[in-house]
C-alpha atoms as a PDB file:
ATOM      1  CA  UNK A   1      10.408 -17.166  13.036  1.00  0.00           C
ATOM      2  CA  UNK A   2       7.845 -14.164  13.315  1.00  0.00           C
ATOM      3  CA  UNK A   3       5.520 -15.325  10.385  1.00  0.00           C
ATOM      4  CA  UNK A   4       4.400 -19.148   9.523  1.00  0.00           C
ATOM      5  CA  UNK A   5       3.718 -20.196   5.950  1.00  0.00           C
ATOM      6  CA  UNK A   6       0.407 -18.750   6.181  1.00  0.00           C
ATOM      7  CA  UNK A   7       1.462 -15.305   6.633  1.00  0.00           C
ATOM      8  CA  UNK A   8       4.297 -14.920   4.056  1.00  0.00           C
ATOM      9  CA  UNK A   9       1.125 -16.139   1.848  1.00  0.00           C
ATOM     10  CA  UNK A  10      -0.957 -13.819   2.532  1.00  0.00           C
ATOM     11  CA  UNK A  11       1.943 -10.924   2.320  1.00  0.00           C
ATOM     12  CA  UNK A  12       2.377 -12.410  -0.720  1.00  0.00           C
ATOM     13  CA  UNK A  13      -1.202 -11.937  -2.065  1.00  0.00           C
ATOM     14  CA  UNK A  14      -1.089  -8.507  -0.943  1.00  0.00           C
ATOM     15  CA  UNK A  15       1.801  -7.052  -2.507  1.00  0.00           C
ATOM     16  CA  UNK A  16       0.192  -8.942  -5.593  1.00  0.00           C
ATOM     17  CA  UNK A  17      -3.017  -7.434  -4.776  1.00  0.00           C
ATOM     18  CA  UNK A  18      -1.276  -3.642  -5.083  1.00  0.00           C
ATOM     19  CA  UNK A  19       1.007  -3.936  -7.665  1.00  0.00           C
ATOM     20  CA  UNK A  20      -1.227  -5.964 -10.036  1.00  0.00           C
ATOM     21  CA  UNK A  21      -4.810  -4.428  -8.981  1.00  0.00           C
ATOM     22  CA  UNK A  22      -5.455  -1.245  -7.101  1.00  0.00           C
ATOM     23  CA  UNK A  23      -3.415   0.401  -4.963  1.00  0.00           C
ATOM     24  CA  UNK A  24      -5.627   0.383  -1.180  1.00  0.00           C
ATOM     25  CA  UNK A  25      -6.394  -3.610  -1.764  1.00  0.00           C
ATOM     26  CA  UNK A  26      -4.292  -4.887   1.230  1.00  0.00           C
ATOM     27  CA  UNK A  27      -5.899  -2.650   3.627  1.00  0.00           C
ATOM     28  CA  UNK A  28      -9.632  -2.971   2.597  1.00  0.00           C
ATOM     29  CA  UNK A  29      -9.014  -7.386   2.546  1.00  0.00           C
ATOM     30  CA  UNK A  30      -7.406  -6.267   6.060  1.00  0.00           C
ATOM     31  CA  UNK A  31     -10.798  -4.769   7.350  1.00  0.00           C
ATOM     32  CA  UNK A  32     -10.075  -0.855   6.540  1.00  0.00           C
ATOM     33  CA  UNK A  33     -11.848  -0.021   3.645  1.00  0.00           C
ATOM     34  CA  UNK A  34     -11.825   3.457   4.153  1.00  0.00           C
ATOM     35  CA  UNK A  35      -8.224   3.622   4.637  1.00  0.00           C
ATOM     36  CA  UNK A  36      -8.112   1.007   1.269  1.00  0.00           C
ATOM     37  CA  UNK A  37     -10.401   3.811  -0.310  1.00  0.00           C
ATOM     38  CA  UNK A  38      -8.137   6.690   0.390  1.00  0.00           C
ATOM     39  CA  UNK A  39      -5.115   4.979  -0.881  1.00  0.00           C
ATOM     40  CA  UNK A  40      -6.762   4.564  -4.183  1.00  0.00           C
ATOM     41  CA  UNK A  41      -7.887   7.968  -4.179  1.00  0.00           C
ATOM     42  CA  UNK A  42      -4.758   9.228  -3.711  1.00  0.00           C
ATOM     43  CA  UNK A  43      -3.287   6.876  -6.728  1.00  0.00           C
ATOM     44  CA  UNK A  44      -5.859   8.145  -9.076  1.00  0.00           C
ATOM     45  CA  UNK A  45      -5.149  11.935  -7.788  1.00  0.00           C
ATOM     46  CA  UNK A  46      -1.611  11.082  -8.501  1.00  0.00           C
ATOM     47  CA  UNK A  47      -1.980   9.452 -11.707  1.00  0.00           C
ATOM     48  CA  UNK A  48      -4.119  12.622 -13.013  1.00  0.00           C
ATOM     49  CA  UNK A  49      -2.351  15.570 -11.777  1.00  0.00           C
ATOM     50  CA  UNK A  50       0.935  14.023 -12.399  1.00  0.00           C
ATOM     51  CA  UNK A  51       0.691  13.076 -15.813  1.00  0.00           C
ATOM     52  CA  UNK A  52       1.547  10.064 -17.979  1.00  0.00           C
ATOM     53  CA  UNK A  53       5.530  10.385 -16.853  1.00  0.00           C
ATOM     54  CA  UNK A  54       5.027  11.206 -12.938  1.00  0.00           C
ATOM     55  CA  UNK A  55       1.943   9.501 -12.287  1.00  0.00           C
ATOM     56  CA  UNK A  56       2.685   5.952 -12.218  1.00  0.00           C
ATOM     57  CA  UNK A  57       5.550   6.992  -9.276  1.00  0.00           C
ATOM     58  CA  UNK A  58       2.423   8.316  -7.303  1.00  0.00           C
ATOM     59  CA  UNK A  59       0.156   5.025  -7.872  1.00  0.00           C
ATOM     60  CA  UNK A  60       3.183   3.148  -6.789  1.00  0.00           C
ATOM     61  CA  UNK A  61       4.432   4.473  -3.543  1.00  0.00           C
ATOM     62  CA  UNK A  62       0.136   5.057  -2.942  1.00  0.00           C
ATOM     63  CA  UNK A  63       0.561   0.706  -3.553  1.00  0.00           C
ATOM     64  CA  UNK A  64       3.996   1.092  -1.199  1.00  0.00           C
ATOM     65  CA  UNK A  65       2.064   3.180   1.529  1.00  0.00           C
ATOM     66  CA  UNK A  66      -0.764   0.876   1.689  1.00  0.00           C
ATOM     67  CA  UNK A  67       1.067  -2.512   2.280  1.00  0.00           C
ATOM     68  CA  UNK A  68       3.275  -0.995   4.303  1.00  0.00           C
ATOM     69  CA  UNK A  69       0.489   0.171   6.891  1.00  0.00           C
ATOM     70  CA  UNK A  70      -1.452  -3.084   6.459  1.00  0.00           C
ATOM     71  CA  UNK A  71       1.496  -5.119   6.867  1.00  0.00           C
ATOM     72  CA  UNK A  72       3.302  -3.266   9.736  1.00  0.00           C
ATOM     73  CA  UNK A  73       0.546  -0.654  10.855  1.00  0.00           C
ATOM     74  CA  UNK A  74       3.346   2.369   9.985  1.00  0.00           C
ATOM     75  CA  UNK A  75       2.940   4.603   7.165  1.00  0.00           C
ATOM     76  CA  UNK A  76       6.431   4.284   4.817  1.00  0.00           C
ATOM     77  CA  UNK A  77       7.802   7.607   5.834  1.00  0.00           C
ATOM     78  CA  UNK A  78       7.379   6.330   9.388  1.00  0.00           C
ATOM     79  CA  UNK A  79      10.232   3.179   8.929  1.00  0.00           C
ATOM     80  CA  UNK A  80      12.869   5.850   8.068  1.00  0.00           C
ATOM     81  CA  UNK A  81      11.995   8.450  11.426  1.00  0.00           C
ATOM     82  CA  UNK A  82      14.587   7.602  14.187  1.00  0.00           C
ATOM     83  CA  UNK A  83      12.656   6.403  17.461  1.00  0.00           C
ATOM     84  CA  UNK A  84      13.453   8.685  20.504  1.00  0.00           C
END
């Protein structure tokens, strides 16, 4: 088993932490604020040039991005590329 109890918690918290708070939180408690800072960015820039209908897709997959890094160190996009 990859992860002990302690990990799955702290996923847990995380995936909390984005979908209830801000998307960017996993990676700033992780250590990378900046990258934290520019996933929130983006989910505001999202939010406001998307609109009220579009925008909350943006803040989510910002949220999506942003665990996904801090939990496996790849970007989304990057779990769907075929390895060569």
């Amino acid at each position: 088993m990859a992860d002990t109890n302690g990990g799955v918690l702290a996923n847990a918290v995380k995936i909390v932490g984005e979908a209830a708070f801000a998307p960017g939180l996993s990676l700033a408690v992780d250590g990378d604020v900046k990258g934290g800072a520019l996933h929130l960015g983006a989910a505001i820039a999202a939010g406001m040039l998307l609109g009220p209908v579009l925008g909350p897709i943006g803040w989510f997959a910002a949220g999506l991005d942003s665990y996904s890094q801090s939990v496996s160190g790849k970007h989304i996009h990057e779990h769907f590329k075929k390895s060569k």
